[in-house]
Protein backbone atom coordinates (compact mmCIF):
# COMPACT_ATOMS: atom_id res chain seq x y z
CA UNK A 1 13.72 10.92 15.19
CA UNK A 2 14.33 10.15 11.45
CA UNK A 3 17.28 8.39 10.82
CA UNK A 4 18.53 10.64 7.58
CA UNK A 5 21.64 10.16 5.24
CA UNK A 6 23.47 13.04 3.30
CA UNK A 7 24.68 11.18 -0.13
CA UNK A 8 25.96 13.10 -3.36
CA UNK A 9 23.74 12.53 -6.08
CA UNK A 10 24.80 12.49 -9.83
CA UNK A 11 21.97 14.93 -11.47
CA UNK A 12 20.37 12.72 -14.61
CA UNK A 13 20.54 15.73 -16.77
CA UNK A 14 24.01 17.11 -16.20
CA UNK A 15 25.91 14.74 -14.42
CA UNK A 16 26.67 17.31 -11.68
CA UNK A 17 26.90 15.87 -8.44
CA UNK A 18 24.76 17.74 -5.37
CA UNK A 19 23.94 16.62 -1.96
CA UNK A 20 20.52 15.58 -0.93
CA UNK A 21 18.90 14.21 2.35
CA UNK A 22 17.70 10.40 2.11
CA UNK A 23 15.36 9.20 4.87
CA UNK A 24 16.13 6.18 5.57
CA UNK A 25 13.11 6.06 8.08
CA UNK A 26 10.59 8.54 9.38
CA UNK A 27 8.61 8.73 13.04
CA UNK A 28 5.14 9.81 11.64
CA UNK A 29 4.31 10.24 15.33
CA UNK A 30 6.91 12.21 16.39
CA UNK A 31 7.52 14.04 13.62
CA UNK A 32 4.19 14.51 12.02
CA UNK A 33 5.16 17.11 9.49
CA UNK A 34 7.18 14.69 7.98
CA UNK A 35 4.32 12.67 7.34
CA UNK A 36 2.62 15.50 4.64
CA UNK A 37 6.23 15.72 3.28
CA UNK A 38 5.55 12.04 2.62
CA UNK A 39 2.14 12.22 1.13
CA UNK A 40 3.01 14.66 -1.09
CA UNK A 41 6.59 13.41 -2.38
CA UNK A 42 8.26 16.73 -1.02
CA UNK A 43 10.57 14.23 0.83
CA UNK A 44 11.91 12.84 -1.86
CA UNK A 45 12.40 15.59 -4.15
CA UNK A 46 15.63 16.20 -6.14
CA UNK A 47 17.09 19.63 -7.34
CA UNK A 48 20.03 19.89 -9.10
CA UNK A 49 21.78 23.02 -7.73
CA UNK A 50 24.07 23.08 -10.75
CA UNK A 51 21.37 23.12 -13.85
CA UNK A 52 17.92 23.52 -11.85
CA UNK A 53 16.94 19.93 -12.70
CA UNK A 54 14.34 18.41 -10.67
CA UNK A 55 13.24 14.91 -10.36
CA UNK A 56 11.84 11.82 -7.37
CA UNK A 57 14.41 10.09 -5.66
CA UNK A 58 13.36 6.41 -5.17
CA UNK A 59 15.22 4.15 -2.24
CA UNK A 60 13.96 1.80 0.47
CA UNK A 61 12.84 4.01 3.80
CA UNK A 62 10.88 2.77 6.44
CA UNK A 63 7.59 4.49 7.80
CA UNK A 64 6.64 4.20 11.57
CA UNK A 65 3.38 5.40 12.99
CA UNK A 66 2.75 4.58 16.47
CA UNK A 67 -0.20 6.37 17.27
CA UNK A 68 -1.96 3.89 14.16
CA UNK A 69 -0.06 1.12 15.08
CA UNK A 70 1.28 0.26 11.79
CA UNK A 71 4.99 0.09 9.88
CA UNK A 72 5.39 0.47 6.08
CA UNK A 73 8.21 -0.66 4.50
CA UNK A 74 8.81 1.01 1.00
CA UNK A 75 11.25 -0.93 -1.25
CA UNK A 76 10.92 0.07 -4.46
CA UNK A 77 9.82 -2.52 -6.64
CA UNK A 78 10.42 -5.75 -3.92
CA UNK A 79 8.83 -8.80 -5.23
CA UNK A 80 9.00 -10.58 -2.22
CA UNK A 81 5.79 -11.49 -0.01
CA UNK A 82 7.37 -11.66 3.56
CA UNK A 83 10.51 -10.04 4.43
CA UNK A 84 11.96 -10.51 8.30
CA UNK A 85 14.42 -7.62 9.13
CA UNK A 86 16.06 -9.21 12.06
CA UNK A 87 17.67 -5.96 13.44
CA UNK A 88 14.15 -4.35 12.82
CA UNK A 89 12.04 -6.95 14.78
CA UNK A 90 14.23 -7.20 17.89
CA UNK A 91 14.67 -2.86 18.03
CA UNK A 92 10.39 -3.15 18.10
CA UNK A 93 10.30 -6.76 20.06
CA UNK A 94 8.44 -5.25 22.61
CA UNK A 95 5.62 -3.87 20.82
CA UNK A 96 2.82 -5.78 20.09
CA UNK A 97 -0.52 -5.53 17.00
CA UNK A 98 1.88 -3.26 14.94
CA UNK A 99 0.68 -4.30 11.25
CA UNK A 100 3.93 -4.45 9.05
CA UNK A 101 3.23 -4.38 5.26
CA UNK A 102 5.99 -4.11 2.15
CA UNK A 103 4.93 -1.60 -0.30
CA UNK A 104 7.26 -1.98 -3.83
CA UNK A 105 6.08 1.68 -5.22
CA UNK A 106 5.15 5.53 -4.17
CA UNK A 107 1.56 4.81 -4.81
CA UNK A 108 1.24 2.01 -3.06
CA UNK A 109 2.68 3.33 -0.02
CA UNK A 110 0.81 5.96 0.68
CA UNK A 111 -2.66 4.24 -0.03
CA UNK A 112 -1.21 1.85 2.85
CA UNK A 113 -0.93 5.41 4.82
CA UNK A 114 -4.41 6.58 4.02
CA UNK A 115 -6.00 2.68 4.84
CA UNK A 116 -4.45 2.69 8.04
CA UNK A 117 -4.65 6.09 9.69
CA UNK A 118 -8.77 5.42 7.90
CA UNK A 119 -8.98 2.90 10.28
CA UNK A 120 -9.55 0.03 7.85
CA UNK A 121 -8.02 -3.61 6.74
CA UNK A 122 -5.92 -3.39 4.35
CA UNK A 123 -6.23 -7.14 3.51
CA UNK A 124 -10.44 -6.32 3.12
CA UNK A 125 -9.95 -3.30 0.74
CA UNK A 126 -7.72 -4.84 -1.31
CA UNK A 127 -10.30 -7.38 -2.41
CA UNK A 128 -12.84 -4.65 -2.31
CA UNK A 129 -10.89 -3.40 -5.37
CA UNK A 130 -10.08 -6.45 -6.74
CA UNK A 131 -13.88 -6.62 -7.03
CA UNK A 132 -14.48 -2.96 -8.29
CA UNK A 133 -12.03 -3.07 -10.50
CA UNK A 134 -13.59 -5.99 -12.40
CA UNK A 135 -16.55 -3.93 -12.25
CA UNK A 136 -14.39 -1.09 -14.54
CA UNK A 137 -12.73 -3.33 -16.40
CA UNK A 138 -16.55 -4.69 -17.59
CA UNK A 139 -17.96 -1.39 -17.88
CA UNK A 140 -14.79 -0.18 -20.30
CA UNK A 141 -14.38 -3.86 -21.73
CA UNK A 142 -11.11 -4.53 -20.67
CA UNK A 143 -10.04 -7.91 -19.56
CA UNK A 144 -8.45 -6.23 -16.59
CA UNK A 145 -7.65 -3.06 -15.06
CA UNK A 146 -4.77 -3.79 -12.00
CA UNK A 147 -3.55 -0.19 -11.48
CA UNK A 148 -5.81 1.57 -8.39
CA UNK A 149 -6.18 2.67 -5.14
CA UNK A 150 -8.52 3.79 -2.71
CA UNK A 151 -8.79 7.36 -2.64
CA UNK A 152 -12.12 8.29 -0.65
CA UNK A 153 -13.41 7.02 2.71
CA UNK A 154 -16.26 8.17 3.82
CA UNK A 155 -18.12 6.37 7.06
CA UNK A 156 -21.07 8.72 7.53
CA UNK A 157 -21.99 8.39 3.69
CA UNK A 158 -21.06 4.53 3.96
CA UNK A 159 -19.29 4.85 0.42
CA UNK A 160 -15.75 3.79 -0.42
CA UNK A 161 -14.01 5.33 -3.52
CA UNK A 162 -11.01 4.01 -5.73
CA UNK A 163 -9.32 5.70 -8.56
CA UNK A 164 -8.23 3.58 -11.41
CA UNK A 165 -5.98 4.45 -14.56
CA UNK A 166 -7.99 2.90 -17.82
CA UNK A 167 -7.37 3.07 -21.64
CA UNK A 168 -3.98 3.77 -23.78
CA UNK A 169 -3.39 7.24 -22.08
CA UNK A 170 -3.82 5.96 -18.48
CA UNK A 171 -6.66 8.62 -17.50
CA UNK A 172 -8.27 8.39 -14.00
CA UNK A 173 -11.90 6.85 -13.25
CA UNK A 174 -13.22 7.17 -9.82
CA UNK A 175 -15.29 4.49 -9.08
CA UNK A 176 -17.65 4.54 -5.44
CA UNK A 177 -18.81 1.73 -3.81
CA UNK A 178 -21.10 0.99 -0.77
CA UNK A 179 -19.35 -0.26 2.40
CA UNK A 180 -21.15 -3.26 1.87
CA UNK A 181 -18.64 -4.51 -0.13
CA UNK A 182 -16.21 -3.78 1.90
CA UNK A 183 -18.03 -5.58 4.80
CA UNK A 184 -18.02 -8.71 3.02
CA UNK A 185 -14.46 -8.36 2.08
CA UNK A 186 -13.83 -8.54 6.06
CA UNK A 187 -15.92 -11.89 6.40
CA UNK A 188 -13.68 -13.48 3.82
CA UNK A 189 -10.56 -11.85 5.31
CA UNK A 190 -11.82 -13.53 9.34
CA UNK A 191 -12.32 -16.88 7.21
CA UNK A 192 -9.48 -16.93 4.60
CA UNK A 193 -6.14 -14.89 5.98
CA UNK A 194 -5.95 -16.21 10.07
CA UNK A 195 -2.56 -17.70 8.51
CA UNK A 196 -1.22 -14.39 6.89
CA UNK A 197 -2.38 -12.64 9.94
CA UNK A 198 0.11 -14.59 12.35
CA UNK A 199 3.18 -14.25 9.53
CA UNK A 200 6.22 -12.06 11.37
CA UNK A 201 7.98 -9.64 9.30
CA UNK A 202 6.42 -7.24 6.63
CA UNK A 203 4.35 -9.41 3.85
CA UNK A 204 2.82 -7.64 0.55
CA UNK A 205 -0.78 -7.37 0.46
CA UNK A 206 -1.44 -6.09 -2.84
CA UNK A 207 -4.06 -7.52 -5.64
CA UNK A 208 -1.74 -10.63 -6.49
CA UNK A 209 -2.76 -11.84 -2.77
CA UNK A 210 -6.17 -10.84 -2.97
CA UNK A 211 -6.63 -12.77 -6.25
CA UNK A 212 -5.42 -15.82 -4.31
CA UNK A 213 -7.73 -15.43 -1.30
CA UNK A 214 -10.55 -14.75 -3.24
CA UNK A 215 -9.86 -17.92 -5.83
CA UNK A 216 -9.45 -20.20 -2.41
CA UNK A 217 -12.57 -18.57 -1.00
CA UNK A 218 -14.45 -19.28 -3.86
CA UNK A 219 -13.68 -22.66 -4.42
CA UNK A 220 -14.14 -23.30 -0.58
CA UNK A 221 -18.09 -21.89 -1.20
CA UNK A 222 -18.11 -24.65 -4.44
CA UNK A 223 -17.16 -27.60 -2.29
CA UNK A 224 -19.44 -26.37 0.32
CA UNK A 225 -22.22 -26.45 -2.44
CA UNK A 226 -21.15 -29.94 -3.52
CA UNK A 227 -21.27 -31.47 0.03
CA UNK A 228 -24.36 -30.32 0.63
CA UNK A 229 -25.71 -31.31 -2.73
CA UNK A 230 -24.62 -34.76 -2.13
């Protein structure tokens, strides 16, 4: 069951206080419906039942799905790569391959949603975009674009998609790639993360740890080069 909190909440607008539900954490599993409620930010929606204002509540909550295997922890904005919940690990001490990732923002966690119930790495399509979105940045001459997230999976048509936010106004390009890419990204992954792999806790793979693997992966290919040469 979701473990839900009633708190008053001071509206933005008017100052009014009015009671809303907070879930603290959600049972995707058990409570599936909860899960589109999620995708969709219904869930955390805010009315003000004195002047109609409406607005996203933000707080930490805690996404299980046990049929996928895999916990999300959504704090918003957490700048931390590993976090060890010591209550949470020994409630789940019994359960075993459960992927545990920190998400800091909405967006965020519900790509982590859509990788996982996909059936994909999350560490392997996060340098799949790292690598696409170079490919944008070049093709709009930027010197980077860092805000995206995979929005179409399709196996049968072995084509990936991402949606990135370019130029002053922020305005979405969806860029496809080939599942190629995304192949390779899971040899580097195998070679590069067995370390990150074995961390406990919930650790952040977003494109700050990509850059890393892929800069150590890289310069492991240049000193294989070098022996070789030599």
């Amino acid at each position: 069951m979701a473990n839900v909190v009633v708190k008053k909440i001071a509206c933005p607008k008017c100052s009014e206080c009015t009671e809303a539900k907070l879930y603290m954490s959600i049972n995707a599993t058990n409570e599936p419906t909860l899960r589109a409620d999620v995708m969709d930010e219904r869930l955390f929606k805010f009315r003000c039942t004195a002047c109609g204002h409406e607005a996203r509540l933000t707080y930490p909550v805690l996404y299980n799905d046990m049929k996928n295997r895999f916990m999300i922890y959504m704090i918003p904005e957490v700048d931390r790569f590993q976090l060890e919940d010591v209550e949470l690990e020994q409630k789940y001490e019994r359960l075993r391959g459960i992927r545990k990732r920190l998400a800091s923002d909405f967006n965020s966690f519900k790509e982590k949603v859509f990788i996982f119930e996909s059936g994909l790495d999350d560490m392997a399509v996060e340098i799949t975009k790292l690598v696409i979105s170079e490919m944008v940045a070049k093709k709009y001459g930027l010197s980077q674009v860092e805000e995206g997230y995979l929005s179409m999976y399709d196996r049968e048509k072995n084509t990936m998609g991402f949606t990135f936010f370019v130029g002053k106004e922020h305005e979405p390009y969806v860029q496809s790639a080939r599942l190629e890419i995304y192949g390779k990204a899971v040899t580097i992954v195998s070679e590069m993360a067995i370390k990150d792999r074995k961390l406990s806790g919930f650790i952040k793979i977003d494109r700050e740890w990509a850059q890393n693997v892929l800069y150590r992966y890289k310069r492991m290919k240049q000193l294989d080069k070098k022996a070789q040469e030599d």
